[in-house]
Structures are given as C-alpha cells and as structure tokens.
N, C-alpha and C. Protein backbone atom coordinates (compact mmCIF):
# COMPACT_ATOMS: atom_id res chain seq x y z
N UNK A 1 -42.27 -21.37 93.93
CA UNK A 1 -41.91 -20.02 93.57
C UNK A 1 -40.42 -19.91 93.22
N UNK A 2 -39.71 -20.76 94.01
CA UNK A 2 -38.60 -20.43 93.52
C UNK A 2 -37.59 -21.29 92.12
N UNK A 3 -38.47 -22.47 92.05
CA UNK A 3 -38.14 -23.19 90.65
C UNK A 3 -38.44 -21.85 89.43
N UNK A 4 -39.62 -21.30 90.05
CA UNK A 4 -39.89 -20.68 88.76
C UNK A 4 -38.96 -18.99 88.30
N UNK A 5 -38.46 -18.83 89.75
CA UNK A 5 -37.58 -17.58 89.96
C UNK A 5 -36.29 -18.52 89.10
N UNK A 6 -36.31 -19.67 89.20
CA UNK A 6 -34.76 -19.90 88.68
C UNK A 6 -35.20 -19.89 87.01
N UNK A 7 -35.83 -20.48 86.36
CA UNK A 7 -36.36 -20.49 84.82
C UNK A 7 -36.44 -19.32 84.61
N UNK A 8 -37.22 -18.48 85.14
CA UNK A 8 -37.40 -16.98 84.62
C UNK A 8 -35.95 -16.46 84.40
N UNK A 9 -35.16 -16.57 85.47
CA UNK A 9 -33.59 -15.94 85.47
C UNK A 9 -32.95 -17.09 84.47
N UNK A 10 -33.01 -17.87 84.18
CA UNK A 10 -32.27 -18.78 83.12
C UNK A 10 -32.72 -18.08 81.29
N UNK A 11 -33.83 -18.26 81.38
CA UNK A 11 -34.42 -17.46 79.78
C UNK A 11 -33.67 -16.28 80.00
N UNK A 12 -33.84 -15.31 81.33
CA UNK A 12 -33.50 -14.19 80.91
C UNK A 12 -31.88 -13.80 80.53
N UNK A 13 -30.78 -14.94 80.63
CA UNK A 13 -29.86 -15.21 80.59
C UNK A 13 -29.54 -15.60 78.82
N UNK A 14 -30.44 -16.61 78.69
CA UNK A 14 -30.39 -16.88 77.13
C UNK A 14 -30.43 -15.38 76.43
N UNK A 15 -31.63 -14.71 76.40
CA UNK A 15 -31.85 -13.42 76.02
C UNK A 15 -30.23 -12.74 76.03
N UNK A 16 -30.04 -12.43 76.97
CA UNK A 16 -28.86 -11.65 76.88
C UNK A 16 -27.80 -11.90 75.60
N UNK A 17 -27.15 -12.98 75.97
CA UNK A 17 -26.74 -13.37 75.78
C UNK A 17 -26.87 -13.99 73.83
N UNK A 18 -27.52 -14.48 73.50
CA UNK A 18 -28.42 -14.12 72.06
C UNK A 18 -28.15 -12.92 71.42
N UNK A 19 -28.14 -11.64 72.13
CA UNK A 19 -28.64 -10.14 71.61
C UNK A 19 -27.46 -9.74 71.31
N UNK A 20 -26.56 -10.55 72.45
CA UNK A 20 -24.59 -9.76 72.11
C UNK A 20 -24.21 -10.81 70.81
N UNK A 21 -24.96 -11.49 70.25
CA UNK A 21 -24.18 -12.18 69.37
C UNK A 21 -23.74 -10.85 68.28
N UNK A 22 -23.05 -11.34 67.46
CA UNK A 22 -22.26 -10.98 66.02
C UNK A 22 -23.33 -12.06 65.22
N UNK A 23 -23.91 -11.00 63.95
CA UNK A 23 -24.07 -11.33 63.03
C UNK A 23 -23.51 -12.27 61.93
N UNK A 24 -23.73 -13.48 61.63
CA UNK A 24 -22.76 -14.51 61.11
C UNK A 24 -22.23 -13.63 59.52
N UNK A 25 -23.45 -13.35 59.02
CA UNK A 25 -23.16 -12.63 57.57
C UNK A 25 -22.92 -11.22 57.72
N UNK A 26 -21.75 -10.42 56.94
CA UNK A 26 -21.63 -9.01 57.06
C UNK A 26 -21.66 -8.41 55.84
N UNK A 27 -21.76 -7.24 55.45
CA UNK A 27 -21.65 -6.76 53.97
C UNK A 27 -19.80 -5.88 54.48
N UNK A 28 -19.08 -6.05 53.10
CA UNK A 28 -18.13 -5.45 53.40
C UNK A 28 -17.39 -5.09 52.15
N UNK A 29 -16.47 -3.71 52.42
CA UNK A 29 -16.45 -3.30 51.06
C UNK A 29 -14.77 -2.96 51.15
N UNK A 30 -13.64 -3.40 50.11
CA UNK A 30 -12.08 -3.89 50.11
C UNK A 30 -11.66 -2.71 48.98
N UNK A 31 -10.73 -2.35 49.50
CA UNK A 31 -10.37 -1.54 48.42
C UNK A 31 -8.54 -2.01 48.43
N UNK A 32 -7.33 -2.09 47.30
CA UNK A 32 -6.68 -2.37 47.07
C UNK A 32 -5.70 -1.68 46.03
N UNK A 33 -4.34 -1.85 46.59
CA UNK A 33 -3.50 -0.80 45.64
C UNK A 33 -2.58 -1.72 45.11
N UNK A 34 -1.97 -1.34 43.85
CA UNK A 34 -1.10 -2.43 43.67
C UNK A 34 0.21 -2.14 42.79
N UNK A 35 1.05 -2.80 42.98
CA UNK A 35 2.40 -2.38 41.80
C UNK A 35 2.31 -3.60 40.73
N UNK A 36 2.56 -3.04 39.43
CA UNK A 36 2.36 -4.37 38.95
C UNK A 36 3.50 -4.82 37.61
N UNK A 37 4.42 -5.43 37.65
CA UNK A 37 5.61 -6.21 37.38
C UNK A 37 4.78 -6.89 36.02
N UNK A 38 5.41 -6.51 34.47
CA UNK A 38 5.08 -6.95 33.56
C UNK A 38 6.53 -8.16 33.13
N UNK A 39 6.63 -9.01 32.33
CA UNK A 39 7.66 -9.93 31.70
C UNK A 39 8.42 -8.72 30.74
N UNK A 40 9.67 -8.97 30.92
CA UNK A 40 10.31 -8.09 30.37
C UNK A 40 11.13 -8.59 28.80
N UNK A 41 10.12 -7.52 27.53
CA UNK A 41 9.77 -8.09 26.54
C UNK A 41 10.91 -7.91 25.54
N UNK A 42 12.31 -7.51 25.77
CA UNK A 42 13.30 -6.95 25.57
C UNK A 42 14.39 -8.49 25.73
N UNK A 43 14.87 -9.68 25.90
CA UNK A 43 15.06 -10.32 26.30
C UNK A 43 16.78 -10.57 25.47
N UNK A 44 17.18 -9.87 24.78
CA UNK A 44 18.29 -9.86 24.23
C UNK A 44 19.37 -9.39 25.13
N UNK A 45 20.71 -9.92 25.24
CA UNK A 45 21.81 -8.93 25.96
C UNK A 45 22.21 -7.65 25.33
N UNK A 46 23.21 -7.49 26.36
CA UNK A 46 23.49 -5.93 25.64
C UNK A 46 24.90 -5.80 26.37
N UNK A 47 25.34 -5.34 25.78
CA UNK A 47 26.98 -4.78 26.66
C UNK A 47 26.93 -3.01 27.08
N UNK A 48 27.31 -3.42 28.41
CA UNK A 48 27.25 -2.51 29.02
C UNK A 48 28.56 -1.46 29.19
N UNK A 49 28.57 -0.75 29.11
CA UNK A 49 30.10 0.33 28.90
C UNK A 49 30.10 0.67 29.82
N UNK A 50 29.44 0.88 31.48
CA UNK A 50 30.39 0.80 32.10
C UNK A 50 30.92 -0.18 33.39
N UNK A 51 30.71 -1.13 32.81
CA UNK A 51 31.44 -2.49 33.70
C UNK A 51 31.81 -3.25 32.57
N UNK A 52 31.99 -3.37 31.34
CA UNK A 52 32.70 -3.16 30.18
C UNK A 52 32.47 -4.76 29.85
N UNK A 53 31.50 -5.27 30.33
CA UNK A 53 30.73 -6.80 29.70
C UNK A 53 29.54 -6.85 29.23
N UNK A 54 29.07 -7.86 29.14
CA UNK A 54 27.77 -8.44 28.32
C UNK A 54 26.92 -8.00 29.38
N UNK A 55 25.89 -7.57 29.73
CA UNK A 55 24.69 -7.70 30.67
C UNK A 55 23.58 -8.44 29.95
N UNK A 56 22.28 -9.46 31.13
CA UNK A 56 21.41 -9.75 30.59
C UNK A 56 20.14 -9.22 31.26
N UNK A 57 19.17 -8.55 30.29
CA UNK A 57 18.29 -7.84 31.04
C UNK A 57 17.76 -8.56 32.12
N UNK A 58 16.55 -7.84 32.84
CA UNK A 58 16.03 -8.46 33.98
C UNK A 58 14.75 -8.83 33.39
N UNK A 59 14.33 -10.37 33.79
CA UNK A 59 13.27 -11.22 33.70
C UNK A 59 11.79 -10.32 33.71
N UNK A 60 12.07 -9.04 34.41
CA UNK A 60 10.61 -8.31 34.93
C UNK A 60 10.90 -6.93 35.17
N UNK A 61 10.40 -6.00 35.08
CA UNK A 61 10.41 -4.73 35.08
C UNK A 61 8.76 -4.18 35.61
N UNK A 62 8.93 -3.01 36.28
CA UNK A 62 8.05 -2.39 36.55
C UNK A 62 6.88 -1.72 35.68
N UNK A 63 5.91 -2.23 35.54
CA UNK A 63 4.88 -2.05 34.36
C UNK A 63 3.60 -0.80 34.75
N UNK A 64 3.55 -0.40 36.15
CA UNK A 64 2.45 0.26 36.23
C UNK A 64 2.05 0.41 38.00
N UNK A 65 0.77 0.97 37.80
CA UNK A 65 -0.06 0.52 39.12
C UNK A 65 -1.46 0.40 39.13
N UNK A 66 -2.24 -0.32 39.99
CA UNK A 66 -3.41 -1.04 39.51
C UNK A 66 -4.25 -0.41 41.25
N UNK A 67 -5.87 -0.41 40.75
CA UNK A 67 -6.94 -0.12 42.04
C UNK A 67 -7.74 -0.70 41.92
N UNK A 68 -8.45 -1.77 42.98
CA UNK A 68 -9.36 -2.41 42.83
C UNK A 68 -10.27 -2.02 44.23
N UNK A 69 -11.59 -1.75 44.04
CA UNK A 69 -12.41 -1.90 44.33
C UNK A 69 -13.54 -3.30 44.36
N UNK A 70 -13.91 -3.74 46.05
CA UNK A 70 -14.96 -4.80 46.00
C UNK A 70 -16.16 -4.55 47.28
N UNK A 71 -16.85 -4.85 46.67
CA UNK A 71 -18.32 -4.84 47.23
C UNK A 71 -19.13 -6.18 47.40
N UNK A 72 -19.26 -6.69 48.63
CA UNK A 72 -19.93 -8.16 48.66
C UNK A 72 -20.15 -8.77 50.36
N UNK A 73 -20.43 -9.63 50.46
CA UNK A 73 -21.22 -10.32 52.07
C UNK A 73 -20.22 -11.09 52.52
N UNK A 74 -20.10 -11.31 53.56
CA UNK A 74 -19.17 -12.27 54.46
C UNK A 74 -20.01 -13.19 55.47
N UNK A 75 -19.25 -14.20 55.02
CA UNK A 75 -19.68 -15.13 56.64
C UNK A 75 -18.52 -15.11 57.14
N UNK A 76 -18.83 -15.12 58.78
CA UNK A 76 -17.67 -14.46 59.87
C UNK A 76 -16.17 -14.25 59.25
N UNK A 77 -16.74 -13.09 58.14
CA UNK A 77 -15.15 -12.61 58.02
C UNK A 77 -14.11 -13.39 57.42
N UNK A 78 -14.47 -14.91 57.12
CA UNK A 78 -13.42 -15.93 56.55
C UNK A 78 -14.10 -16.22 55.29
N UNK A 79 -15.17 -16.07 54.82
CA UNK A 79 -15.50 -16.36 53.66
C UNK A 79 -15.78 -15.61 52.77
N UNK A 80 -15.68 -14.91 52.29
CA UNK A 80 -16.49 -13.73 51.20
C UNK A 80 -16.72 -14.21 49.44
N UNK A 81 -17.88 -13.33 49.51
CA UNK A 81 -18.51 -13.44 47.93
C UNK A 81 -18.57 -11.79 47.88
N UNK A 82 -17.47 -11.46 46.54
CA UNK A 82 -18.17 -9.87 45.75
C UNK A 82 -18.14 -9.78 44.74
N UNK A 83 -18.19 -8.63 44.35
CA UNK A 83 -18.21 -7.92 42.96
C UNK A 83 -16.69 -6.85 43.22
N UNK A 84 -15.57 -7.44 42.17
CA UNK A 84 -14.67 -6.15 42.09
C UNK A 84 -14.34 -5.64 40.55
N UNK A 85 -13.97 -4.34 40.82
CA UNK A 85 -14.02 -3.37 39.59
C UNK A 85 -12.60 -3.19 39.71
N UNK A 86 -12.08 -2.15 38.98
CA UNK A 86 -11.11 -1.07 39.05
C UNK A 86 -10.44 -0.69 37.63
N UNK A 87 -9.21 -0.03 38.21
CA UNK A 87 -8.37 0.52 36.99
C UNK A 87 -6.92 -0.65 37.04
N UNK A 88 -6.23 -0.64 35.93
CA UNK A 88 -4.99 -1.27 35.52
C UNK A 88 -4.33 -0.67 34.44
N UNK A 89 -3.69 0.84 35.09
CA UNK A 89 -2.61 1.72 33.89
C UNK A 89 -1.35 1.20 34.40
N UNK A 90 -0.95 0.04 33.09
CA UNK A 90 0.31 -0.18 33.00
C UNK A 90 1.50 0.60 31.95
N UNK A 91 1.78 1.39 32.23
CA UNK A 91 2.37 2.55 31.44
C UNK A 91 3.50 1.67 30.82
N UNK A 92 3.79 0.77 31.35
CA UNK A 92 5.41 -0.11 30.89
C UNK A 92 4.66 -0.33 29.25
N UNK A 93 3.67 -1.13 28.98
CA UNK A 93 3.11 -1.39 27.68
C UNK A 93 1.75 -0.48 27.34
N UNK A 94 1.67 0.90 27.70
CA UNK A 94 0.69 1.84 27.12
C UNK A 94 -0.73 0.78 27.04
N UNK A 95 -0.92 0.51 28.57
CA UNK A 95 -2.38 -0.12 28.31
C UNK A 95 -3.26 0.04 29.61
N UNK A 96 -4.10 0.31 29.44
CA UNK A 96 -5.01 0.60 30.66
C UNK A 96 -6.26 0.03 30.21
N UNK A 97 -6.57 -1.49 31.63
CA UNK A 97 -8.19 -1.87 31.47
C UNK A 97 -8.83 -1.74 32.56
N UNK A 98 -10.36 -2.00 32.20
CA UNK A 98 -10.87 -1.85 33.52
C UNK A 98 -11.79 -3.83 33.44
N UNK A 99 -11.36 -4.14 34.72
CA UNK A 99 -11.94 -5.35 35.05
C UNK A 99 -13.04 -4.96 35.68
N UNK A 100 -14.45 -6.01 35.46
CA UNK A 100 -15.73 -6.87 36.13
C UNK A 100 -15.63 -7.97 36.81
N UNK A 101 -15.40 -8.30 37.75
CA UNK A 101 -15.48 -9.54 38.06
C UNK A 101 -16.12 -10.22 39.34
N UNK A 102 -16.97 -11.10 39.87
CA UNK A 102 -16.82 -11.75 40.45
C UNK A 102 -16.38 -12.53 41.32
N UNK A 103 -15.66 -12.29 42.78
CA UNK A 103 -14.72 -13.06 43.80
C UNK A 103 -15.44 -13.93 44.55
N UNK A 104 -14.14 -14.92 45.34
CA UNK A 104 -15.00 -15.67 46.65
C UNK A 104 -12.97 -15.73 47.06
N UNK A 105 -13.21 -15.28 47.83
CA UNK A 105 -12.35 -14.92 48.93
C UNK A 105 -12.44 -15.80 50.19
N UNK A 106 -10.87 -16.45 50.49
CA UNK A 106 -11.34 -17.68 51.81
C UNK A 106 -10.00 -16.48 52.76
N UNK A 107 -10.24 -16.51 54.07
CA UNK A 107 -9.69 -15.43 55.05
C UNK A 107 -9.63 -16.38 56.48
N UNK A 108 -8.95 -17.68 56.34
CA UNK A 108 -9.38 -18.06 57.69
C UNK A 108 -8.75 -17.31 58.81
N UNK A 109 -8.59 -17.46 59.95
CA UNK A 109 -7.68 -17.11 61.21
C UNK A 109 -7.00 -17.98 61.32
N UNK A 110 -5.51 -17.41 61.63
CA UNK A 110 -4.74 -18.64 62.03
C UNK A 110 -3.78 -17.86 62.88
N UNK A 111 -4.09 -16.53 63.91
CA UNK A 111 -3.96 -16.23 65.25
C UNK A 111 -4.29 -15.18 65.67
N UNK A 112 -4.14 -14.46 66.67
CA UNK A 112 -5.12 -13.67 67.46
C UNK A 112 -6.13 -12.72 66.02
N UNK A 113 -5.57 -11.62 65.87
CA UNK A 113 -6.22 -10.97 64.66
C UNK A 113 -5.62 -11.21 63.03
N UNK A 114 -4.32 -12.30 62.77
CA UNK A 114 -3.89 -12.64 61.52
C UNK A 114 -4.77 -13.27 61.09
N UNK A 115 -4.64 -13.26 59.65
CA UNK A 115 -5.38 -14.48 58.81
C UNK A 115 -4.60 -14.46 57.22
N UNK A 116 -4.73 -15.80 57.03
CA UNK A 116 -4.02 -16.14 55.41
C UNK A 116 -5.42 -16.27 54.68
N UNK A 117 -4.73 -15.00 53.42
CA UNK A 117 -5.66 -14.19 52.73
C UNK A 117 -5.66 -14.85 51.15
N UNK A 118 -6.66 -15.40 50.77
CA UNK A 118 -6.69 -16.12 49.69
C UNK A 118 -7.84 -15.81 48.22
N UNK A 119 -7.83 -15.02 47.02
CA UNK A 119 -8.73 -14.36 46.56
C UNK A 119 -8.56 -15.03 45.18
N UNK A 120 -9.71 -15.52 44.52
CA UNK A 120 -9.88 -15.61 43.23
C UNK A 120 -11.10 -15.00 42.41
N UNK A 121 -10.58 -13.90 41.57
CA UNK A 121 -11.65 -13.22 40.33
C UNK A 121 -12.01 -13.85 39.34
N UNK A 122 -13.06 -13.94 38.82
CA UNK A 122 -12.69 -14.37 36.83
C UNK A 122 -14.18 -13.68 36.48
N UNK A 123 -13.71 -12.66 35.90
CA UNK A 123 -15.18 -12.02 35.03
C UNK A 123 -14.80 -11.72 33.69
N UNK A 124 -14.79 -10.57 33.40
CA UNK A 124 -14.13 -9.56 31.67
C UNK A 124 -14.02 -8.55 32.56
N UNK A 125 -12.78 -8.28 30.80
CA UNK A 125 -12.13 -6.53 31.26
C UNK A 125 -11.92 -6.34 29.80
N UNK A 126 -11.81 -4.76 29.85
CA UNK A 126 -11.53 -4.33 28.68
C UNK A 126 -10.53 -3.28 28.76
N UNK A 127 -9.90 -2.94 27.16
CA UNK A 127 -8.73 -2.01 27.40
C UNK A 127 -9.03 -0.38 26.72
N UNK A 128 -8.96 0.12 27.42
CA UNK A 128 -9.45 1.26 27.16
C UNK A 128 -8.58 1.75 26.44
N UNK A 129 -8.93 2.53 25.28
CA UNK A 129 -8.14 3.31 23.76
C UNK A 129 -7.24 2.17 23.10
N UNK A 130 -7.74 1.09 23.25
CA UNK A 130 -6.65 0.22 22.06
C UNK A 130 -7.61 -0.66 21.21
N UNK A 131 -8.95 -0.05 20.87
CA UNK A 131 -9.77 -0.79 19.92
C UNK A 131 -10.80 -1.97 20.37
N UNK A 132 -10.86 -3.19 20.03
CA UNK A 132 -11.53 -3.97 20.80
C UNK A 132 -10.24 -5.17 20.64
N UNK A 133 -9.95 -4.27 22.20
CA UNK A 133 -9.09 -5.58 23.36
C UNK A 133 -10.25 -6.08 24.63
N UNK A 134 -10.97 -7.05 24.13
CA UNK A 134 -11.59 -7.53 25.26
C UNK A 134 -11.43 -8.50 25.57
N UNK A 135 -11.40 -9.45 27.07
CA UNK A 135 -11.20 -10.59 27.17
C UNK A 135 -11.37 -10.88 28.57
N UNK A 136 -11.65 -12.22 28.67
CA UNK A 136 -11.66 -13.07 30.38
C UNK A 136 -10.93 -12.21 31.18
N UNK A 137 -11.03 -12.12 32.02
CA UNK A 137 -10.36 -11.13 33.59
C UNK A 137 -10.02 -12.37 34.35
N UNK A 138 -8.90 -12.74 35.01
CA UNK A 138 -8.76 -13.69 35.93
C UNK A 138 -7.59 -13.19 36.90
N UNK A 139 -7.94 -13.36 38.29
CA UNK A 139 -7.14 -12.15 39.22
C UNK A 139 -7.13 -13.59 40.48
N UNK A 140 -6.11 -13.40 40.70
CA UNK A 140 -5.45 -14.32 41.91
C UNK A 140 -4.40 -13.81 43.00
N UNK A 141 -4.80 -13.57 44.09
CA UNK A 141 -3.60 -12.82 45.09
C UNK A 141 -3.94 -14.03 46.40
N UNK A 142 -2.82 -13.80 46.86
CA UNK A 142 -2.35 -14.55 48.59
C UNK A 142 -1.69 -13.45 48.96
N UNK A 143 -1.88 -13.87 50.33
CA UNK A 143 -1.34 -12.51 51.26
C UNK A 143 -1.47 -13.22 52.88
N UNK A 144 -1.25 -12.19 53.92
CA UNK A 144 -1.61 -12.26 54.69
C UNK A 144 -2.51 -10.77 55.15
N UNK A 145 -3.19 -11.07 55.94
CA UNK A 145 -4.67 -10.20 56.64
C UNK A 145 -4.46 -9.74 58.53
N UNK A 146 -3.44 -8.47 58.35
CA UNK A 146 -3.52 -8.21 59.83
C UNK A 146 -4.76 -7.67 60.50
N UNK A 147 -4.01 -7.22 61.53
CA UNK A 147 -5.37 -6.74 62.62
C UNK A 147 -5.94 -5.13 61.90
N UNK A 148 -7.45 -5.53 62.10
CA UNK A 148 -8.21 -4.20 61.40
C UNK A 148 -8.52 -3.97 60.05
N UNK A 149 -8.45 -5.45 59.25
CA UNK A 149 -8.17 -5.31 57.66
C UNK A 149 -7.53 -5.03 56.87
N UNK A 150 -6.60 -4.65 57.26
CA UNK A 150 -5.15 -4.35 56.71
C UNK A 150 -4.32 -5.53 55.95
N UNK A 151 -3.68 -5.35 54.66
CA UNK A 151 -3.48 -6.82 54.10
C UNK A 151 -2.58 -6.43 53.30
N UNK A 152 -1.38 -7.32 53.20
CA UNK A 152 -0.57 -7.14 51.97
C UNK A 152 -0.23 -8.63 51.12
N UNK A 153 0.11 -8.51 50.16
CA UNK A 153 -0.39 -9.62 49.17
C UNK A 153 0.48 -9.41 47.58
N UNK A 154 0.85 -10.82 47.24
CA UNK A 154 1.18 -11.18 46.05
C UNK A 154 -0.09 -11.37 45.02
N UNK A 155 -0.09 -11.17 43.88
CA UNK A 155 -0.93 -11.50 43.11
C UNK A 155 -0.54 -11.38 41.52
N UNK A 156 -1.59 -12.20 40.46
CA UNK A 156 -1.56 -12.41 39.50
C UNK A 156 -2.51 -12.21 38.32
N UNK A 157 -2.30 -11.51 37.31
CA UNK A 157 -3.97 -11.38 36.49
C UNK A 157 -3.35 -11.83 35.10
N UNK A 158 -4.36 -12.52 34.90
CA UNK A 158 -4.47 -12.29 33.05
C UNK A 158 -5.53 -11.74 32.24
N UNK A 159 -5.51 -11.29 31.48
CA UNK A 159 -5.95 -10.35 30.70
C UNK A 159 -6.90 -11.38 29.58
N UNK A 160 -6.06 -12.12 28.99
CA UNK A 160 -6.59 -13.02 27.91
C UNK A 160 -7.02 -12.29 26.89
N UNK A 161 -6.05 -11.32 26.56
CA UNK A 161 -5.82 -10.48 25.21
C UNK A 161 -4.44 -10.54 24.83
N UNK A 162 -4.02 -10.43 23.41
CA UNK A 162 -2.61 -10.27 23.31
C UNK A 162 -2.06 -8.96 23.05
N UNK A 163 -0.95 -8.41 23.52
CA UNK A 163 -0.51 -7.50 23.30
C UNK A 163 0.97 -7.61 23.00
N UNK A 164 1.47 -6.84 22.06
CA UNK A 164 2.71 -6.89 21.82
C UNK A 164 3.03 -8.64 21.61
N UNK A 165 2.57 -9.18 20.63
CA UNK A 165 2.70 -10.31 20.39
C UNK A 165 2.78 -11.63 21.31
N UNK A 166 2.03 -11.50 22.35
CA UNK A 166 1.61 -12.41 23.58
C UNK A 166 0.96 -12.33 24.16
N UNK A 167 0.23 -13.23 25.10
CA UNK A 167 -1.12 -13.08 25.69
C UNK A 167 -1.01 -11.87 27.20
N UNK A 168 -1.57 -11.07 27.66
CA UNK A 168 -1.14 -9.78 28.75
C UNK A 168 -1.36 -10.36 29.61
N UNK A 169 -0.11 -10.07 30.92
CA UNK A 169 -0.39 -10.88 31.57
C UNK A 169 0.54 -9.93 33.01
N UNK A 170 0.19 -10.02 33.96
CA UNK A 170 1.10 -8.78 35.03
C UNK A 170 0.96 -9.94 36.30
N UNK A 171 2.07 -9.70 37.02
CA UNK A 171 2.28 -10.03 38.39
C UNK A 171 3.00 -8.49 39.51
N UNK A 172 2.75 -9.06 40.31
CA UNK A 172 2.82 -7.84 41.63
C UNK A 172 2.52 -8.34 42.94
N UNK A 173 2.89 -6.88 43.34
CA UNK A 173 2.79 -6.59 45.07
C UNK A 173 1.69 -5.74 45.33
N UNK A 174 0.60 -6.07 46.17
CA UNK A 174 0.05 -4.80 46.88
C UNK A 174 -0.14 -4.93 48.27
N UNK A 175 -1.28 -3.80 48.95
CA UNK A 175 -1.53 -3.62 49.34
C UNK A 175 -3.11 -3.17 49.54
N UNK A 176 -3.96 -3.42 50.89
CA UNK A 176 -5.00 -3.15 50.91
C UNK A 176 -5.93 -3.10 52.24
N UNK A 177 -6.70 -2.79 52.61
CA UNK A 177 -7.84 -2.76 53.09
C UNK A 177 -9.12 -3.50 53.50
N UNK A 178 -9.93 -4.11 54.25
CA UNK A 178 -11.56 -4.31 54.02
C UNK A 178 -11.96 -3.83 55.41
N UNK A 179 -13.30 -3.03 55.06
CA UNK A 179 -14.48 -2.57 56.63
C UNK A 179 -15.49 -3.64 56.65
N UNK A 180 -15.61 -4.22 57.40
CA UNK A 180 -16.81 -4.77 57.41
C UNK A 180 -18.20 -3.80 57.97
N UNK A 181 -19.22 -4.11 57.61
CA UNK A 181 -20.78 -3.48 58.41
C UNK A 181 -21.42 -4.55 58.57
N UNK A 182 -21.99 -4.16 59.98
CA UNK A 182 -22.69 -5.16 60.39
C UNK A 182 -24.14 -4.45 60.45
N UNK A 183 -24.82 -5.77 60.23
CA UNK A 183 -26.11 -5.74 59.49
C UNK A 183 -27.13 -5.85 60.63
N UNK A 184 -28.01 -4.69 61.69
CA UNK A 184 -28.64 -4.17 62.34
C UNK A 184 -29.91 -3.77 62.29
C-alpha cells in the first residue's frame, strides 16, 4: 500500500508540474518607432558668414520618421518568425513607402530580463505618389531588448529604388515594443 501511495504521489507531482509549464511557441505582435537619417545629398562646401570660413556639410541629416508594425510566433521569446508592414514618410526627400515583408528575429538572453536584439526583413515596398517606385524592401536593426519588451535599436533599410539619382537608402534610431500571448 504504501509503494503504491508513493507512485500515485510521484505522477501526481509530474502533473503539476507539466501544467505550470510555459508554452514553448507564442504568437506576438511588435510595434516600432523610428527616426530615420538619410545621406546628405548636398555634399559641396559652403562658406559660412558667421564664423567667416569654409564649412563642410554634414555626412547625414534628418530625413523623416518611420512605423512598423509585426505580427508572427515565437519560440521562447528568442526566436521569432513574422510578417511586418508599416509607413516610411521621409519628408527630407518627399517620399513615403509602405513595406511587406517577412522577418526572423534572433532575441537571445544574455541577463536577468536583457537580451541582444537582432532583426532581418526582405519582402517589397512601394512609394506612394511617385509613380511606379517599386522595389525589394530589406530592413536590418540591432538593439538591445529590456525588461517587458521594451527595445531600442539601430537600424538600416534599402529601398532598391532610385531616387534623386541613387539607389534610397535610410539609416536610424528607434524605438519599440513586443507583447507576447500565450497560447491556452
């Protein structure tokens, strides 16, 4: 009787214990803000009147701000596969597209709630009111990933259209977000 009092209390231990797990896969949905730094297409000096020398412009100037939206599954939170959308009004060169694309996102931990945040896109985008500007979408940010989803991040896109006599192309700073849901 009592071998079997101990097995019964051992399964019922597994059970427990099983039921508190975390779901390995989650659905989770990132949303992202961004500033975005165009090449500054002006590249000639200029003399300045009042420090009464040559100045040479700056390499980069402020081009806009960008929103991305993503929708897609996680395994424990370090791996993700989605779908992201959004807007990109860069007012510096009068152009606004909207990207499709495809991510896989690596998020490992590397301490209590940090993690180094690593994202690559590549779908199409198009430019809205400038005719047919269409082309490859390719979106690349690093960052780091604090506690609660909270993330700030460098990143990079190309367009793979030309504008203003070169291929479009923006770098920046943002900021962002992800919730995970767990799947019940």
């Amino acid at each position: 009787m009592r071998k079997i009092f101990q097995i019964s209390l051992l399964i019922s231990i597994f059970q427990v214990t099983a039921q508190e797990k975390k779901p390995a896969f989650e659905q989770y949905q990132a949303i992202d803000y961004m500033l975005l730094f165009n090449a500054n297409s002006d590249k000639e000096s200029y003399y300045d009147a009042n420090t009464g020398q040559m100045e040479e412009p700056s390499k980069f100037v402020i081009g806009g701000i960008a929103g991305h939206y993503e929708y897609g599954i996680a395994y424990k939170q370090w791996i993700r596969l989605g779908l992201l959308t959004g807007i990109h009004a860069n007012y510096f060169d009068s152009a606004y597209t909207i990207p499709i694309a495809p991510t896989v996102t690596l998020a490992p931990l590397i301490g209590g709630e940090t993690r180094i945040y690593g994202k690559v896109a590549y779908g199409w985008n198009t430019a809205i009111g400038r005719g047919n500007l269409n082309g490859v979408f390719s979106h690349y940010h690093f960052g780091v990933e604090l506690g609660g989803g909270s993330r700030i991040f460098l990143f990079a896109n190309d367009h793979q259209f030309r504008l203003k006599q070169q291929v479009y192309r923006t770098l920046g700073i943002g900021f962002g977000g992800t919730l995970f849901k767990d799947k019940k």
